[in-house]
Protein backbone atom coordinates (compact mmCIF):
# COMPACT_ATOMS: atom_id res chain seq x y z
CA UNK A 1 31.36 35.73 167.13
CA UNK A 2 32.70 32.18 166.72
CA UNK A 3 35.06 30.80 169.16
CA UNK A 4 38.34 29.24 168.10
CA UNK A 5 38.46 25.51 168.57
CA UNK A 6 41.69 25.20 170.00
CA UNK A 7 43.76 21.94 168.25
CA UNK A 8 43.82 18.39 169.98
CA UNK A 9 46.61 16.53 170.67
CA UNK A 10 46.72 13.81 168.10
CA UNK A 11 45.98 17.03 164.90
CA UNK A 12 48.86 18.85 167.03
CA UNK A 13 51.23 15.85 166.74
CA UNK A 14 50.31 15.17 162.95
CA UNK A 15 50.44 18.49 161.59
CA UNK A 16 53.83 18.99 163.30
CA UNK A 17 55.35 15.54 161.96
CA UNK A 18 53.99 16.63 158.53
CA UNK A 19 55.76 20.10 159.01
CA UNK A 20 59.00 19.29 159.93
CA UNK A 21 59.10 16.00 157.40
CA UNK A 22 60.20 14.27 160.41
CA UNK A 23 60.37 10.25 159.85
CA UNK A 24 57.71 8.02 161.56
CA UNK A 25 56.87 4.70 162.80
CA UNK A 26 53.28 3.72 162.61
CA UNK A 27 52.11 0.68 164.09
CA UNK A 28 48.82 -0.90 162.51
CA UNK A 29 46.38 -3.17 165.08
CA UNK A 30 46.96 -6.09 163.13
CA UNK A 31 50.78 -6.21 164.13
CA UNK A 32 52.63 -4.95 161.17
CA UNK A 33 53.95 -1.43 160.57
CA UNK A 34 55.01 1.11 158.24
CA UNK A 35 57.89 3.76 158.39
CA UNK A 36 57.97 6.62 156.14
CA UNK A 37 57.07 10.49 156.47
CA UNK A 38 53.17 12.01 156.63
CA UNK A 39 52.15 14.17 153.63
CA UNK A 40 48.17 15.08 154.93
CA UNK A 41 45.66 13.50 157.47
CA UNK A 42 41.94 14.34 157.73
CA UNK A 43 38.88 12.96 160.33
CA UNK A 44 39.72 9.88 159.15
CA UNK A 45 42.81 8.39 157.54
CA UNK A 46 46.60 9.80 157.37
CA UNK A 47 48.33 9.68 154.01
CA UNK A 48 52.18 8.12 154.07
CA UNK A 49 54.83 8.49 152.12
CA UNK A 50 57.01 5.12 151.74
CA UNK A 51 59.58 5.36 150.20
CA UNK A 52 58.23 7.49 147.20
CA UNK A 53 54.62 5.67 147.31
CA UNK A 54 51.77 7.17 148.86
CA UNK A 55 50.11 4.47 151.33
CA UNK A 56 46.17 5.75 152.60
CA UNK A 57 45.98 4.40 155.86
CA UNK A 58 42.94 4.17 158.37
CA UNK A 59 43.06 6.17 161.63
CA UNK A 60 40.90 3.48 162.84
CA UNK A 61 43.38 0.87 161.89
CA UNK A 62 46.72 2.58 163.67
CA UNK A 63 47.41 1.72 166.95
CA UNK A 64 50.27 3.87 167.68
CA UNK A 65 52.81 6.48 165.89
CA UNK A 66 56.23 7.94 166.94
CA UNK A 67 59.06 9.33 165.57
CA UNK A 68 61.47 7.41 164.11
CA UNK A 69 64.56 7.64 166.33
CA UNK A 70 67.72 9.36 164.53
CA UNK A 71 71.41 7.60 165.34
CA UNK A 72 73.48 10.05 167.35
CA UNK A 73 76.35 11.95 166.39
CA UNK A 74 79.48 11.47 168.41
């Protein structure tokens, strides 16, 4: 029988993003960055969704992600 590969972090922290259509921040090498929510990622590139346009971008080009921070409620 085949054993399970259990799921790294960075596929963990994707998928869930992706799941929960939870806003992002990604930061590219070259300095600039892009804000919008993930629709799919593979091996090699995630796939963005800005503002209604789809933006391919290189996982070898992305230096960091987070969430984008939501205002409080008071």
């Amino acid at each position: 029988m085949e054993k399970q590969t259990a799921q790294n972090i960075q596929d963990a922290f994707l998928n869930s993003t992706r799941r929960e259509k939870v806003n992002v921040v990604v930061h590219l090498i070259p300095g600039s960055t892009l804000s919008g929510r993930i629709k799919s990622f593979d091996k090699f590139s995630v796939m963005l969704d800005v503002g209604g346009q789809d933006v391919l971008i290189f996982k070898h080009s992305i230096s960091t992600i987070s969430q984008e921070r939501r205002p409080e409620s008071n």
